[in-house]
C-alpha atoms as a PDB file:
ATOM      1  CA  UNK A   1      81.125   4.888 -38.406  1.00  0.00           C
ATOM      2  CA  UNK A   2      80.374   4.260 -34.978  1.00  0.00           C
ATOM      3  CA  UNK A   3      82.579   6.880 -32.680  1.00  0.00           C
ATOM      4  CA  UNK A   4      85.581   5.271 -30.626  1.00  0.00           C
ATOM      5  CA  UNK A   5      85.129   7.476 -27.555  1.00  0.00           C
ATOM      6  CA  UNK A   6      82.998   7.751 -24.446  1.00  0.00           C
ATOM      7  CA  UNK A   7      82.861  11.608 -25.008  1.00  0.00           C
ATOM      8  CA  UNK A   8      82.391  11.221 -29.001  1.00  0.00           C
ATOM      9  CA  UNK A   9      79.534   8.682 -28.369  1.00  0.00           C
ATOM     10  CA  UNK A  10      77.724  10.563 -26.115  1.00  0.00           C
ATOM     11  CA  UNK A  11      78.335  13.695 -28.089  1.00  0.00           C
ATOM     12  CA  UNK A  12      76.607  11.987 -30.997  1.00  0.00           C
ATOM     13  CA  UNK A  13      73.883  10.546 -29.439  1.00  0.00           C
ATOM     14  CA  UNK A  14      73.100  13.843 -27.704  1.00  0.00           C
ATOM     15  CA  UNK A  15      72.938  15.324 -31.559  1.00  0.00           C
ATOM     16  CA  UNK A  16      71.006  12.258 -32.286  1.00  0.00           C
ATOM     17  CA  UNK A  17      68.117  13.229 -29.780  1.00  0.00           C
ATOM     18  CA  UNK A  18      68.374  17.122 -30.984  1.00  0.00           C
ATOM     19  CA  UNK A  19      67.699  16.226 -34.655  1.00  0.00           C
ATOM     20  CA  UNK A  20      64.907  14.079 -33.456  1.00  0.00           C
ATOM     21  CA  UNK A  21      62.848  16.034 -30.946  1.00  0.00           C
ATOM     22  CA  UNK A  22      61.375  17.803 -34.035  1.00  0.00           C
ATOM     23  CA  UNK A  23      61.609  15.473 -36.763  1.00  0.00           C
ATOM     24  CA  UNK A  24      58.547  13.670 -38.031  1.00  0.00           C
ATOM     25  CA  UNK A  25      57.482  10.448 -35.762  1.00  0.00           C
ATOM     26  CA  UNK A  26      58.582   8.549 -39.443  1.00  0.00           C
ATOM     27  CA  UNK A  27      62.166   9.947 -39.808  1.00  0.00           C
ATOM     28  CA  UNK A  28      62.290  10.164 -36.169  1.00  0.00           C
ATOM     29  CA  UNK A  29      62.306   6.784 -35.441  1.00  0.00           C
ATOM     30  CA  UNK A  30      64.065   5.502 -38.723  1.00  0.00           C
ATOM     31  CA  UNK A  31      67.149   7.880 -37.277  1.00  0.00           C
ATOM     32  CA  UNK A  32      66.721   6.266 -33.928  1.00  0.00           C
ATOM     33  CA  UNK A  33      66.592   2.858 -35.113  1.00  0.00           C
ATOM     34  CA  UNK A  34      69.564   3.236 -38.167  1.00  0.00           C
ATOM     35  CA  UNK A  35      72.229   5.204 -35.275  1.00  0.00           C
ATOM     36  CA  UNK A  36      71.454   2.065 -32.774  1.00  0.00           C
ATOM     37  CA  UNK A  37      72.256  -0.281 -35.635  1.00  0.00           C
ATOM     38  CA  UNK A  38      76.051   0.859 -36.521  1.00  0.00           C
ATOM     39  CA  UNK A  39      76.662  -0.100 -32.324  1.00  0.00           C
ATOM     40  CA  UNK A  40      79.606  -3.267 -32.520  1.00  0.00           C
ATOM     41  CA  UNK A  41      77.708  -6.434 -32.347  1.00  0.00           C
ATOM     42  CA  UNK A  42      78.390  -8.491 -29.141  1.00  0.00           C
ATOM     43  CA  UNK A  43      75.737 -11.985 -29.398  1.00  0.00           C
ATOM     44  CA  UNK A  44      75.580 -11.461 -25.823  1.00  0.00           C
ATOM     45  CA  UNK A  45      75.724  -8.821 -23.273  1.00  0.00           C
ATOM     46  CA  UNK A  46      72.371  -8.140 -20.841  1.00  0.00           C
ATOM     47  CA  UNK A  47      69.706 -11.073 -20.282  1.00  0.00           C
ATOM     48  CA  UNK A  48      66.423 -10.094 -19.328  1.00  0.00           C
ATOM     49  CA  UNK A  49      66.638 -11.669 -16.087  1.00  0.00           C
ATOM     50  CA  UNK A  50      69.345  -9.133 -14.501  1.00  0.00           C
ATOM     51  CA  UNK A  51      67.182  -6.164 -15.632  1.00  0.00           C
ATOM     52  CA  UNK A  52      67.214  -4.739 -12.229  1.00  0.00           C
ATOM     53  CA  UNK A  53      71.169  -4.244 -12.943  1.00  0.00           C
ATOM     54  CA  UNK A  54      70.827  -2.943 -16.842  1.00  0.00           C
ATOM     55  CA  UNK A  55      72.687   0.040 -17.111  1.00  0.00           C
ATOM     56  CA  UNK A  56      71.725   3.333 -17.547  1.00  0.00           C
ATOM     57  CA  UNK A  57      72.045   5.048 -20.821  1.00  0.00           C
ATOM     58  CA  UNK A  58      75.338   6.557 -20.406  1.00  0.00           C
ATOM     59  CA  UNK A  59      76.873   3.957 -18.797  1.00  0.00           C
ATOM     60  CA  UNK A  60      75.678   1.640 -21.895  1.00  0.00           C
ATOM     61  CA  UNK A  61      77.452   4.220 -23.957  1.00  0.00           C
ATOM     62  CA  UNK A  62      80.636   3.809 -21.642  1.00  0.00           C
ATOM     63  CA  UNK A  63      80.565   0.082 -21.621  1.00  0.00           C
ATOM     64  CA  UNK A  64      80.574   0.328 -25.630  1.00  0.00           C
ATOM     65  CA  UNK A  65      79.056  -3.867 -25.524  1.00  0.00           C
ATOM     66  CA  UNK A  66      75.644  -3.958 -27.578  1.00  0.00           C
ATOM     67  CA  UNK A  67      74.267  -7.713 -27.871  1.00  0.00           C
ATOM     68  CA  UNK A  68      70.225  -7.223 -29.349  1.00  0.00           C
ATOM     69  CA  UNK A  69      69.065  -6.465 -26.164  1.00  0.00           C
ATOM     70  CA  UNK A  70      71.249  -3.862 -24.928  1.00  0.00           C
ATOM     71  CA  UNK A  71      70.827  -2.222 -28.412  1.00  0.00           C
ATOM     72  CA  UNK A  72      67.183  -2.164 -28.110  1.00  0.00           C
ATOM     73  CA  UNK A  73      67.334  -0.745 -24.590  1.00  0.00           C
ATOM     74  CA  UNK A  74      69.179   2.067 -26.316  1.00  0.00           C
ATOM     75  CA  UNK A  75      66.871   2.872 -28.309  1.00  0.00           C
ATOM     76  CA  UNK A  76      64.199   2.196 -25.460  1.00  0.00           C
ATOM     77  CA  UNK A  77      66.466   4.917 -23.566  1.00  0.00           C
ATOM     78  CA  UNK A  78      66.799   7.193 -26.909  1.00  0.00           C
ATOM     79  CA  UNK A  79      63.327   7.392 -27.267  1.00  0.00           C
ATOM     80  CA  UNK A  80      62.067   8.170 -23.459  1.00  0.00           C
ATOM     81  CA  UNK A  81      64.556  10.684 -23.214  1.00  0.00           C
ATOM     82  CA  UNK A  82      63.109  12.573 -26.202  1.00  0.00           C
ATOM     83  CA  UNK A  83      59.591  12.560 -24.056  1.00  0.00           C
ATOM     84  CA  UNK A  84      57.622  13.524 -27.334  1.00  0.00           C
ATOM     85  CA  UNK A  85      54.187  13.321 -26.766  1.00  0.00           C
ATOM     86  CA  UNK A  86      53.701  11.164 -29.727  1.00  0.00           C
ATOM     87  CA  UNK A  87      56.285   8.375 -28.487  1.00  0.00           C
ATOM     88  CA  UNK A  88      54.897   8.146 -25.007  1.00  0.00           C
ATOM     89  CA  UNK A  89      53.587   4.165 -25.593  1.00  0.00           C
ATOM     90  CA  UNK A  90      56.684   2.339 -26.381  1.00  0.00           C
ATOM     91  CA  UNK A  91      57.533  -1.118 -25.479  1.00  0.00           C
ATOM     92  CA  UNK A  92      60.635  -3.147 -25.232  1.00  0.00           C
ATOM     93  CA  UNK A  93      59.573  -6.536 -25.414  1.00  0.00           C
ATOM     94  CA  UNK A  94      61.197  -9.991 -26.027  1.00  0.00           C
ATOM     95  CA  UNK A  95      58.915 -11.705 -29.132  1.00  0.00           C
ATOM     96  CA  UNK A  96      60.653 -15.040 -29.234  1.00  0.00           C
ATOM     97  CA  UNK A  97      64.258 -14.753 -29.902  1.00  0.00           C
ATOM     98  CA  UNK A  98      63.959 -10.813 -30.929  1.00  0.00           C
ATOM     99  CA  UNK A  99      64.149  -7.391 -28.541  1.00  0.00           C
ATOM    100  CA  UNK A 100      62.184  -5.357 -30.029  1.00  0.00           C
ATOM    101  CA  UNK A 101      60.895  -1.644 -29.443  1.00  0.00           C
ATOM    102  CA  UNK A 102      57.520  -1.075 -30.471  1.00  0.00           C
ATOM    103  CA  UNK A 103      55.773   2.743 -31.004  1.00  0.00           C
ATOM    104  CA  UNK A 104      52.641   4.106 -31.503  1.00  0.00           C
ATOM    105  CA  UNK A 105      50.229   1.536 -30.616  1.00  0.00           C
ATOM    106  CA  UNK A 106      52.937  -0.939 -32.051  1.00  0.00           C
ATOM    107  CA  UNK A 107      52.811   1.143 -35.599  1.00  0.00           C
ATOM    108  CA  UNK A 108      56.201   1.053 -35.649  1.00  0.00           C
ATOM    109  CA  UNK A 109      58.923  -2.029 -34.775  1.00  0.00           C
ATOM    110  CA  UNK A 110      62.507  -1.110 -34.268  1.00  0.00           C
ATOM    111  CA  UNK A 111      65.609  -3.028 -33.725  1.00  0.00           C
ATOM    112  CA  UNK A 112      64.265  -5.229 -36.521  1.00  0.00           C
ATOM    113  CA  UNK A 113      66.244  -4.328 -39.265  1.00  0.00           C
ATOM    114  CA  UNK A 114      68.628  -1.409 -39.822  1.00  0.00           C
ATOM    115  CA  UNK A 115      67.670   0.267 -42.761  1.00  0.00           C
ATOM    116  CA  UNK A 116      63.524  -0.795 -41.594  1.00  0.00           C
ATOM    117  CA  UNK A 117      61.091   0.527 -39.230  1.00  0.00           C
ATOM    118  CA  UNK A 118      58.682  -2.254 -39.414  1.00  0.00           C
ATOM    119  CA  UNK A 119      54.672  -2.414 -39.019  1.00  0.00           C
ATOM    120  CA  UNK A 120      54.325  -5.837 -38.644  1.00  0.00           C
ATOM    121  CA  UNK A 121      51.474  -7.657 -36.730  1.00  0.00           C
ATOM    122  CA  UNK A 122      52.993  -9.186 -33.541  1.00  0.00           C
ATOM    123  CA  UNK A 123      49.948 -11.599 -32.805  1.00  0.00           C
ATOM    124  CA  UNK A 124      50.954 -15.041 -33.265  1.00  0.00           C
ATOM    125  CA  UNK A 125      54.182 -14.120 -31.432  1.00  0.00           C
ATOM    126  CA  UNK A 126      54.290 -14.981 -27.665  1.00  0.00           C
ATOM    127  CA  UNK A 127      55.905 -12.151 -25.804  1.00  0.00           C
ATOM    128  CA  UNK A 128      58.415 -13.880 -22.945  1.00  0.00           C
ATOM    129  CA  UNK A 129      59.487 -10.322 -21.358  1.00  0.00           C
ATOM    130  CA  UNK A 130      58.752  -6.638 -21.569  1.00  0.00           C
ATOM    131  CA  UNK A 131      59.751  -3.283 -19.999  1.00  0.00           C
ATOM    132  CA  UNK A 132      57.244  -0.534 -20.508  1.00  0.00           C
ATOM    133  CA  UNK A 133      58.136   3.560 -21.321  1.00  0.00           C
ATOM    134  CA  UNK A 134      57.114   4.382 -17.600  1.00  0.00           C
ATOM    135  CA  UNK A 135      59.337   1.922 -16.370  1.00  0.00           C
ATOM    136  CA  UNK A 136      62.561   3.030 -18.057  1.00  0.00           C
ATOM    137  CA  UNK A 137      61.176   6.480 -16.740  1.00  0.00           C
ATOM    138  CA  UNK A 138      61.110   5.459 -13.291  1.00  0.00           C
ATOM    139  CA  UNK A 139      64.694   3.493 -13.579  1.00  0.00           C
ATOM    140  CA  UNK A 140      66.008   6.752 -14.952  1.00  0.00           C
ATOM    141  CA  UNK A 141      65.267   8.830 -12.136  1.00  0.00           C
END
């Protein structure tokens, strides 16, 4: 169940990133992607073209609105915070009508499916936006 306040939200997500700073890059990311997924549903929230205004991970946790791209930002966010030297390539990207967060040389695909990290081949897709690792780092600064 996803937690009704700003203070349990954050206090979740902060054990979220605890239990997977160690975990394997596999479980890691399956965690990631599964805690994202139980966010309320909103069809729209942020658009790719006001990304110099997209809120910063705690205030995306305050705002408590998660359309697909602001939960895929989360887990963008999730993910750079942990600054694992094994998840140091993601991507958010925009394939189509999908956000998705791809890892490890694109291994892994989250924000697909909630119960599915995917490794899927992204080829034939054209990719409209994208927002790399280093700059979420440099935003979160």
């Amino acid at each position: 169940m996803w937690p009704q306040t700003f203070a349990e939200r954050l206090e979740s997500w902060t054990q979220l990133r605890d239990q997977t700073s160690t975990a394997g890059i596999e479980t890691a990311l399956e965690a990631i992607n599964s805690w994202w997924f139980q966010t309320p549903w909103r069809a729209y929230h942020l658009h790719w073209d006001d990304r110099p205004t997209w809120p910063d991970p705690w205030q995306l946790l305050s705002d408590d609105i998660y359309c697909p791209l602001a939960r895929a930002l989360g887990i963008m966010y999730t993910i750079t915070l942990l600054d694992r030297p094994d998840l140091q390539d993601a991507l958010l990207a925009e394939f189509d009508s999908d956000n998705l967060v791809l890892v490890a040389k694109e291994k892994y695909i989250l924000n697909w499916d909630s119960d599915t990290i995917l490794n899927i081949n992204q080829a034939g897709s054209r990719t409209r936006h994208s927002v790399t690792q280093e700059q979420i780092k440099q935003q979160l600064r």
